[in-house]
C-alpha atoms as a PDB file:
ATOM      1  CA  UNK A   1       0.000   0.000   0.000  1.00  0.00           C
ATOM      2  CA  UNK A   2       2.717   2.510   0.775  1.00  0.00           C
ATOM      3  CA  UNK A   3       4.745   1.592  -2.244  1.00  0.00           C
ATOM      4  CA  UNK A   4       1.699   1.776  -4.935  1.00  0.00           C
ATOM      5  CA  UNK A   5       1.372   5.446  -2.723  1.00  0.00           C
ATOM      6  CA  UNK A   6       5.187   6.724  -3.380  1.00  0.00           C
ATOM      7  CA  UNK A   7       4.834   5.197  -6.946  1.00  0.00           C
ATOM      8  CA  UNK A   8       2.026   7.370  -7.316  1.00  0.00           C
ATOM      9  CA  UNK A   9       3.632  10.490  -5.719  1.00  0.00           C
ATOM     10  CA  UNK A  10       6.617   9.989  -7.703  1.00  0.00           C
ATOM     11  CA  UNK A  11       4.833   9.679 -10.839  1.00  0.00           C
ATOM     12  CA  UNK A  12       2.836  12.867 -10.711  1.00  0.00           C
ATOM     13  CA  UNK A  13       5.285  14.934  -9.555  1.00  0.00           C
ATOM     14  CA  UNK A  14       7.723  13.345 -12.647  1.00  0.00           C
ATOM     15  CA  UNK A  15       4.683  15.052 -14.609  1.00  0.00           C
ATOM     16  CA  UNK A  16       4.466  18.217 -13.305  1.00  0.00           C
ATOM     17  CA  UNK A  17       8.380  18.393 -13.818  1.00  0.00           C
ATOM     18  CA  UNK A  18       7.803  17.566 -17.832  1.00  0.00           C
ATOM     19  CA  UNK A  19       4.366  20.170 -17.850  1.00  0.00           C
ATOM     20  CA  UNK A  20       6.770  22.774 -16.448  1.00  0.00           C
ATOM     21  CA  UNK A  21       9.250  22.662 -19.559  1.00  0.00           C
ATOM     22  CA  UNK A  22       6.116  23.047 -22.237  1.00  0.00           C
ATOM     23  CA  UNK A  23       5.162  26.359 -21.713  1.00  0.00           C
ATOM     24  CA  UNK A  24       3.498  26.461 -25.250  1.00  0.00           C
ATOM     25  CA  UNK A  25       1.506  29.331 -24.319  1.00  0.00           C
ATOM     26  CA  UNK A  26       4.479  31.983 -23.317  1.00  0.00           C
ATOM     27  CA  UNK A  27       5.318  35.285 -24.833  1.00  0.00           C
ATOM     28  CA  UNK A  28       8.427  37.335 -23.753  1.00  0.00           C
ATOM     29  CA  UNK A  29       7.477  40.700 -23.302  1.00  0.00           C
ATOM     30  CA  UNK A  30      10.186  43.368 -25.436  1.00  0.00           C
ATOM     31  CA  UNK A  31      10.068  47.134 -23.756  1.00  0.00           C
ATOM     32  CA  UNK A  32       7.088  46.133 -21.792  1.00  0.00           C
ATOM     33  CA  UNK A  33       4.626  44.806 -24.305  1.00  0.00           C
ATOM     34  CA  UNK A  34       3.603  41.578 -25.653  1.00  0.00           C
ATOM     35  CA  UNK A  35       4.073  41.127 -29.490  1.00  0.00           C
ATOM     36  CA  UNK A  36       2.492  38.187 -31.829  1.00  0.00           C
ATOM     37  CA  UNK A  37       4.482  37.559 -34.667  1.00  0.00           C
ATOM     38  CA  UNK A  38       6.442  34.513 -36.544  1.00  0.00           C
ATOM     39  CA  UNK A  39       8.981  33.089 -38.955  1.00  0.00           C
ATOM     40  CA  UNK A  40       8.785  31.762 -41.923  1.00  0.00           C
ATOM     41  CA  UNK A  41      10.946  30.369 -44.765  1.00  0.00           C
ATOM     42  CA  UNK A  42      10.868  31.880 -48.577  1.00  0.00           C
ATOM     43  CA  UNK A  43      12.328  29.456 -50.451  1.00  0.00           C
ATOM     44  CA  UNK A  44      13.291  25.809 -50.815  1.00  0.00           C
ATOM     45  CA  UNK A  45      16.459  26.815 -49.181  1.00  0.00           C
ATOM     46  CA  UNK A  46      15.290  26.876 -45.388  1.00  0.00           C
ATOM     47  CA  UNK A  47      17.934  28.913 -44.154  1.00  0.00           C
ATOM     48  CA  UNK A  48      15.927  31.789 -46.070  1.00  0.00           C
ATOM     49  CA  UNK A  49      13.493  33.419 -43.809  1.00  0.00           C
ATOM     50  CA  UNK A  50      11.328  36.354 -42.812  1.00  0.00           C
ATOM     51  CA  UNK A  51      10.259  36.966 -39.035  1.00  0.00           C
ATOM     52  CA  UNK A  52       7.260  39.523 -38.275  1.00  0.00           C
ATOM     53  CA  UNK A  53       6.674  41.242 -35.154  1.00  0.00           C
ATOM     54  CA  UNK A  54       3.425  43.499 -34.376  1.00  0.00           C
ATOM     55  CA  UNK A  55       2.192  46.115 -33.377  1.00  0.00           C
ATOM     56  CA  UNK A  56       5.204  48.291 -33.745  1.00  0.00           C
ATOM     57  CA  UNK A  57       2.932  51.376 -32.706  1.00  0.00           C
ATOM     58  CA  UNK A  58       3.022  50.228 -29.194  1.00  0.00           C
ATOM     59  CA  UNK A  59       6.919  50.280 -29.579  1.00  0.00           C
ATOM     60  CA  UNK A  60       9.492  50.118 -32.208  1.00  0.00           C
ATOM     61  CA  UNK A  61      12.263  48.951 -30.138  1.00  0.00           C
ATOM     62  CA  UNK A  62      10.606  46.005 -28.707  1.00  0.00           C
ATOM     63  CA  UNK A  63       9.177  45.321 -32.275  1.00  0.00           C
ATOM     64  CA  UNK A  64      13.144  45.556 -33.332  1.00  0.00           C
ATOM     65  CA  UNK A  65      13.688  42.738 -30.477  1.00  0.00           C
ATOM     66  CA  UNK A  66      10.480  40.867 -31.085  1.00  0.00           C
ATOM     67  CA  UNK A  67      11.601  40.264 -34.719  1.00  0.00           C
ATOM     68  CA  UNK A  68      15.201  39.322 -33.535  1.00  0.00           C
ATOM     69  CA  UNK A  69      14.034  36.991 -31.207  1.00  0.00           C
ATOM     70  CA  UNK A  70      11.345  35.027 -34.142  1.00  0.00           C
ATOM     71  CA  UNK A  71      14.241  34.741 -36.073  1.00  0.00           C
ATOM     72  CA  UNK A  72      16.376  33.803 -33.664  1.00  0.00           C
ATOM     73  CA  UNK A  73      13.968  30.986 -32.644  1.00  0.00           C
ATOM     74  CA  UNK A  74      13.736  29.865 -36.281  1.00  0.00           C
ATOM     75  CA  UNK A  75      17.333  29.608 -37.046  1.00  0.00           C
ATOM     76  CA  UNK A  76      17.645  27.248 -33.446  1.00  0.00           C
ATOM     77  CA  UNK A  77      14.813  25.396 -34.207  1.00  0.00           C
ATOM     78  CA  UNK A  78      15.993  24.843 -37.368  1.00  0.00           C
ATOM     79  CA  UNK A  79      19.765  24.385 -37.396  1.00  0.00           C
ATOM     80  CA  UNK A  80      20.600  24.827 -34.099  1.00  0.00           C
ATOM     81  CA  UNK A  81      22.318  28.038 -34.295  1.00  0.00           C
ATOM     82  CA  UNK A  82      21.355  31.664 -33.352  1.00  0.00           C
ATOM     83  CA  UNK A  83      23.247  32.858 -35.842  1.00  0.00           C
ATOM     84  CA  UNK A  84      22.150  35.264 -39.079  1.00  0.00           C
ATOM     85  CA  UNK A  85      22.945  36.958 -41.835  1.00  0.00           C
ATOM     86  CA  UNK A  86      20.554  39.787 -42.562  1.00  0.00           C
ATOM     87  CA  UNK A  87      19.108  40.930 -45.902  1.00  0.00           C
ATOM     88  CA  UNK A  88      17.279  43.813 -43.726  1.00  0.00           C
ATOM     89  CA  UNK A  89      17.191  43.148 -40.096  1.00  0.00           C
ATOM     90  CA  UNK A  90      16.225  44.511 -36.679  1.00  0.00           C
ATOM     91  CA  UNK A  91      18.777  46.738 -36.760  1.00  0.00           C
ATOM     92  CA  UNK A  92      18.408  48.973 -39.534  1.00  0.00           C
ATOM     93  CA  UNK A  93      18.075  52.427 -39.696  1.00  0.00           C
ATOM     94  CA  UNK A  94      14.226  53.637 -38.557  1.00  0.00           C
ATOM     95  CA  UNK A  95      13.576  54.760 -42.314  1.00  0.00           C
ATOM     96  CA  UNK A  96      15.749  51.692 -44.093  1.00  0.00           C
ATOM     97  CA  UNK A  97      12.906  49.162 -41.591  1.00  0.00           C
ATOM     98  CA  UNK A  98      10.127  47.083 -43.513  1.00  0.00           C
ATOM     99  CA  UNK A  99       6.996  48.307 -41.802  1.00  0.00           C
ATOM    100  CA  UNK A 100       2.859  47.612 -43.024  1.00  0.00           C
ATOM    101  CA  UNK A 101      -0.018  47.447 -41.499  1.00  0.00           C
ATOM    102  CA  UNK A 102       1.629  47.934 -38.112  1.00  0.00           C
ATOM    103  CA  UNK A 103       4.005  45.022 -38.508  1.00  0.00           C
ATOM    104  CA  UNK A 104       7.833  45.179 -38.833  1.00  0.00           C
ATOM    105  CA  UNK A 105       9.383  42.173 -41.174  1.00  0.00           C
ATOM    106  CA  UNK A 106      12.903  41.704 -41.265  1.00  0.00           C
ATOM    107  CA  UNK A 107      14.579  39.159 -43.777  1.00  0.00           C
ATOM    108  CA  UNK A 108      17.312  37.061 -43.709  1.00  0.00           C
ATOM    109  CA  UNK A 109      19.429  33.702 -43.723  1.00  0.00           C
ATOM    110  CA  UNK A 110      20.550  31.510 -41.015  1.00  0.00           C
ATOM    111  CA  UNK A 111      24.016  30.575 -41.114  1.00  0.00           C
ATOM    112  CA  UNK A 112      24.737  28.650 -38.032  1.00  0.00           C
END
């Protein structure tokens, strides 16, 4: 009786453990704010991607790190690496940016 009872124990708190590392549901906030946004890739070449990030009107800069952190995930999720070579990125000049509709799209290619 006490061992079917630590079983038990031991097996529901092995699943809370594994609930705790799928937090499907979390969004970082950037300069306050929560952003929706994604990746996606543009050609048959994967590495190829855009990332969006919106609404930039409730802050460019966290729109600029929203974006960097879509691509970011895509290039991990992807090939493991963080790292990217921009076409137009996050860091661009305000006026040089790819905004519409409220939504800032950067471009670019993972490398890693």
């Amino acid at each position: 009786m006490i061992r079917i009872r630590h079983i038990a124990l031991l097996t529901g708190a092995a699943l809370a453990l594994a609930a705790c590392g799928q937090n499907r549901g979390y969004q970082p906030l950037f300069d306050g704010v929560q952003f929706r946004g994604g990746a996606e890739r543009l050609s048959d070449d994967r590495r190829e991607f855009a990332a969006t990030a919106r609404p930039v009107s409730r802050s460019l800069e966290g729109a600029r790190e929203a974006a960097r952190f879509q691509a970011t995930k895509y290039c991990i999720r992807n090939f493991g690496s963080s790292r990217v070579d921009w076409t137009y990125g996050p860091d661009d000049a305000e006026d040089a940016l790819q905004i519409e509709d409220d939504t800032l799209r950067v471009r670019g290619a993972c490398t890693g």
